[in-house]
C-alpha atoms as a PDB file:
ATOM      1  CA  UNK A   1      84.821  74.589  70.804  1.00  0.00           C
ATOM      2  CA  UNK A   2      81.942  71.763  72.046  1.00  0.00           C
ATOM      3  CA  UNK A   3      81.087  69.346  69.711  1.00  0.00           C
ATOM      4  CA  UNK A   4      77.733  70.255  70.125  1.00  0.00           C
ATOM      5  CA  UNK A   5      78.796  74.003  68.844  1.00  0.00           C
ATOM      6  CA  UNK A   6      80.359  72.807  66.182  1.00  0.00           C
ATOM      7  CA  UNK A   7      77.038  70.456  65.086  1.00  0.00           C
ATOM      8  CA  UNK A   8      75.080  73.732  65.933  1.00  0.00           C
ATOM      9  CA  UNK A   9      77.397  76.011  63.284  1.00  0.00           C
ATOM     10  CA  UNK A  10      77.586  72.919  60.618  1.00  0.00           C
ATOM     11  CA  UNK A  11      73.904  72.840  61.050  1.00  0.00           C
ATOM     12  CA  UNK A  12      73.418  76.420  60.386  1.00  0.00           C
ATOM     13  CA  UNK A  13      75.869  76.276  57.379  1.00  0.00           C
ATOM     14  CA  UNK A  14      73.888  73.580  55.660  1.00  0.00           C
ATOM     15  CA  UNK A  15      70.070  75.066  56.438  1.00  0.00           C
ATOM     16  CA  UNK A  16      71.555  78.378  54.670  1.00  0.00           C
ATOM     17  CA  UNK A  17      73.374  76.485  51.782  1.00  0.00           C
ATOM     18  CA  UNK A  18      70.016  74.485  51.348  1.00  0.00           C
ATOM     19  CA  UNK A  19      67.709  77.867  51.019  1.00  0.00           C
ATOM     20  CA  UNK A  20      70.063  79.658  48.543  1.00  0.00           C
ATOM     21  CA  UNK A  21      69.737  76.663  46.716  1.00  0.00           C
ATOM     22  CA  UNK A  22      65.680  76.742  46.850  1.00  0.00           C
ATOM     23  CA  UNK A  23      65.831  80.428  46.262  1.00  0.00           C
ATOM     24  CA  UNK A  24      64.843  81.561  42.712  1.00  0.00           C
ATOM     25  CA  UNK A  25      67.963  82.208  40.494  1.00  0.00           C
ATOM     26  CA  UNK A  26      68.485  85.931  40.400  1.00  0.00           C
ATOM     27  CA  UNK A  27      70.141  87.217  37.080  1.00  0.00           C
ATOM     28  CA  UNK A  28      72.698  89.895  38.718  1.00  0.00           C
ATOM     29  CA  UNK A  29      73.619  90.578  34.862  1.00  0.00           C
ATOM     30  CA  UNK A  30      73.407  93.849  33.696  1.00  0.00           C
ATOM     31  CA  UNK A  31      70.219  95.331  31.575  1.00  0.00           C
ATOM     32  CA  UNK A  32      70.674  93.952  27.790  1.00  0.00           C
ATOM     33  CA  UNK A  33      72.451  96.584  25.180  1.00  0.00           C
ATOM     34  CA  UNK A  34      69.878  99.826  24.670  1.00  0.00           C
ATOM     35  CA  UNK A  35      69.572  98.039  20.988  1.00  0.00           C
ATOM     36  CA  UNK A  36      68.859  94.740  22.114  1.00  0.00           C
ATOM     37  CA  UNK A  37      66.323  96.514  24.499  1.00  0.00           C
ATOM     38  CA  UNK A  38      64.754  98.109  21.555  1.00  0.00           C
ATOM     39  CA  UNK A  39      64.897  94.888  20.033  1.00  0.00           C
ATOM     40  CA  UNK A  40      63.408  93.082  22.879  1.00  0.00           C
ATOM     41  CA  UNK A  41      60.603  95.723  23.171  1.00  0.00           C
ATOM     42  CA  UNK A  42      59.564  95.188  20.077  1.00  0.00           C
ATOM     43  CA  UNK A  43      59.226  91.267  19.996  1.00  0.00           C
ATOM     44  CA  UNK A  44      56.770  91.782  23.452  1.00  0.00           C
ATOM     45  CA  UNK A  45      54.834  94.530  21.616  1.00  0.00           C
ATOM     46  CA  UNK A  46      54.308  92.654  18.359  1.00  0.00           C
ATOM     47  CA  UNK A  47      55.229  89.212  18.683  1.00  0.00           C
ATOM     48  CA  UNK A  48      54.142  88.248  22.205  1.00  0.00           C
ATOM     49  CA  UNK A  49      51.483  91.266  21.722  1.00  0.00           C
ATOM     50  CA  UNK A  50      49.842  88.594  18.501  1.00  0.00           C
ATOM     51  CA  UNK A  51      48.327  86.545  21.278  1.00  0.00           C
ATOM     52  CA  UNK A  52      48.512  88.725  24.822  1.00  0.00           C
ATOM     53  CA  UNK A  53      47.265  91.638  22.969  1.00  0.00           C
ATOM     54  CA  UNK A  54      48.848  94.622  21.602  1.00  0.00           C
ATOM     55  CA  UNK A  55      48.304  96.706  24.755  1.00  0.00           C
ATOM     56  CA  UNK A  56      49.162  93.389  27.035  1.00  0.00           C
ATOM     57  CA  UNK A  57      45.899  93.375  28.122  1.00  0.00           C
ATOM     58  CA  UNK A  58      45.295  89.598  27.035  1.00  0.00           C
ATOM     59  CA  UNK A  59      43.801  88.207  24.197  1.00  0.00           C
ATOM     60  CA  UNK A  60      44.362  84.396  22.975  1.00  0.00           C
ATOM     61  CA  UNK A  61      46.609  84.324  26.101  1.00  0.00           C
ATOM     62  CA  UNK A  62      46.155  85.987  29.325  1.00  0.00           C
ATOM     63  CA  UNK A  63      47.218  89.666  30.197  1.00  0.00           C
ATOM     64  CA  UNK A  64      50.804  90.498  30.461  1.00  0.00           C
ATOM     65  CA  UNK A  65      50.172  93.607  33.055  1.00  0.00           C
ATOM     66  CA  UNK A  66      51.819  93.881  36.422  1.00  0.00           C
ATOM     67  CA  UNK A  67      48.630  92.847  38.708  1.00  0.00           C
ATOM     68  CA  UNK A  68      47.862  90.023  36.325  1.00  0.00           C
ATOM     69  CA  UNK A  69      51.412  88.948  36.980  1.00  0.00           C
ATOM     70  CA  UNK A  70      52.827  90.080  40.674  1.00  0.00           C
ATOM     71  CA  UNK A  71      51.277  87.054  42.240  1.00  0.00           C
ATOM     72  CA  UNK A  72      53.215  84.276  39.630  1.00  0.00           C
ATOM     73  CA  UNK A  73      56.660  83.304  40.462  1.00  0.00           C
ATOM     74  CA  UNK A  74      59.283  84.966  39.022  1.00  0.00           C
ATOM     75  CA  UNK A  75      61.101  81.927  38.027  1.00  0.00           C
ATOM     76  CA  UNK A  76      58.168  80.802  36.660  1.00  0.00           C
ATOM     77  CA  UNK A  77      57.061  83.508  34.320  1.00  0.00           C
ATOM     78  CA  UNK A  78      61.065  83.515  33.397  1.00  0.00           C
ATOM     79  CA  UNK A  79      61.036  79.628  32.172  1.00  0.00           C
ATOM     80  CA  UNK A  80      57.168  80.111  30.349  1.00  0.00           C
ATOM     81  CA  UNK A  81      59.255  82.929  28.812  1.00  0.00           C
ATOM     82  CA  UNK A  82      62.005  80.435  27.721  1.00  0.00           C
ATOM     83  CA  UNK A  83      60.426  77.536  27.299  1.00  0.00           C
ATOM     84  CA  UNK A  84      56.781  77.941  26.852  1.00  0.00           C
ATOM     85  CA  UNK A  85      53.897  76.224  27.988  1.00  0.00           C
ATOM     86  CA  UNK A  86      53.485  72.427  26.662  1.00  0.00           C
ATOM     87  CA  UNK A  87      49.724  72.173  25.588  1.00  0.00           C
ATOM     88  CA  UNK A  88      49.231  75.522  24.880  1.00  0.00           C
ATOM     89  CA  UNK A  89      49.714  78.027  21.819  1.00  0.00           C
ATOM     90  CA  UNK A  90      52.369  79.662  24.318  1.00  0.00           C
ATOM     91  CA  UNK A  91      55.870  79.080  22.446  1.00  0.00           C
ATOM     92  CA  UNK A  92      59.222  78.931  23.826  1.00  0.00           C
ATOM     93  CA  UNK A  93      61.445  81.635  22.778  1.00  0.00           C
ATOM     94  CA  UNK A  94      64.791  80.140  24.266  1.00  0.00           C
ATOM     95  CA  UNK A  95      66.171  80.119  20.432  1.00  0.00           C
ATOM     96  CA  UNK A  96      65.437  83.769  19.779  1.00  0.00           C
ATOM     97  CA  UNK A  97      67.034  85.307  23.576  1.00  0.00           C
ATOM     98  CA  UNK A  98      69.422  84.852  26.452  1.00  0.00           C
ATOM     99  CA  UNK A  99      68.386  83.447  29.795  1.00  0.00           C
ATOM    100  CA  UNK A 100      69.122  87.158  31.096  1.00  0.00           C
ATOM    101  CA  UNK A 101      67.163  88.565  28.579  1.00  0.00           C
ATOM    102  CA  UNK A 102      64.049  86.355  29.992  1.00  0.00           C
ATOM    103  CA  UNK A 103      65.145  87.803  33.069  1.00  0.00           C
ATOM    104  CA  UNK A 104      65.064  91.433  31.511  1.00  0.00           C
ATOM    105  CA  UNK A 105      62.121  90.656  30.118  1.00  0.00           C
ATOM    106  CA  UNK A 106      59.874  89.301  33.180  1.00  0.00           C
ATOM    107  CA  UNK A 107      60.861  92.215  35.630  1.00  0.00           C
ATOM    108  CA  UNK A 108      60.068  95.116  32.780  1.00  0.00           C
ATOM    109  CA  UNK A 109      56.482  92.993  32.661  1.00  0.00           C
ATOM    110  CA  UNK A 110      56.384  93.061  36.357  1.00  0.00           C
ATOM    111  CA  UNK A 111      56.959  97.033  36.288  1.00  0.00           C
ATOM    112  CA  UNK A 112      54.964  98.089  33.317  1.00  0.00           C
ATOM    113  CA  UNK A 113      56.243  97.024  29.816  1.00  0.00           C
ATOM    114  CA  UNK A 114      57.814  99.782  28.077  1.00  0.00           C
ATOM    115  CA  UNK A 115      56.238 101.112  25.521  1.00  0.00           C
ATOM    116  CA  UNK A 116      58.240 101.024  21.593  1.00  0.00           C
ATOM    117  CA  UNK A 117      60.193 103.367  20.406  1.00  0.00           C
ATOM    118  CA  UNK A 118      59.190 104.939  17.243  1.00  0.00           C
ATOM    119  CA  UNK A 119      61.519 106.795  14.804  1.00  0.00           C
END
């Protein structure tokens, strides 16, 4: 093989190594325990709901609907999630959930929030 092939392939290599790394984290784990969901659901609805509204539909803070939303990066929405917004009345709530959970948490918002369960 040339040395110019091999500069070619190493420079390839590095360009993809370099993107994954400038990609936004993906959380490949799986969907939180059906309580923890239930759990989860509930702190949106009421707690987040407080200031975003009970239906999402903003309030204090902005709407929490999908086409308020699809436009904001994900990783974005997932570290306001976790660590709030400095400045703001927006909290972080890294103390009371998981990274994946954020994660869980931003793509139901992106979808349409589930609603809560009532027994």
């Amino acid at each position: 093989m040339t040395r110019l092939r091999m500069t070619h392939i190493l420079d390839r290599v590095l360009a993809t190594l370099f993107l994954f790394h400038l990609l936004p984290a993906v959380s490949l784990a799986a969907d939180p325990a059906p309580e923890r969901v239930r759990e989860l659901v509930r702190m949106v609805r009421e707690d987040c709901g407080s200031c975003h509204g009970l239906t999402l539909k903003g309030g204090l803070g902005p709407p929490l609907l999908p086409d308020a939303l699809r436009e904001k990066p994900v990783e974005s929405l997932r570290y306001t999630v976790l660590l709030g917004r400095p400045g703001t009345p927006m909290p972080p709530w890294n103390a009371f959930m998981s990274e994946a959970e954020a994660d869980w948490i931003v793509r139901q918002l992106l979808a349409g929030f589930p609603e809560e369960e009532r027994k």
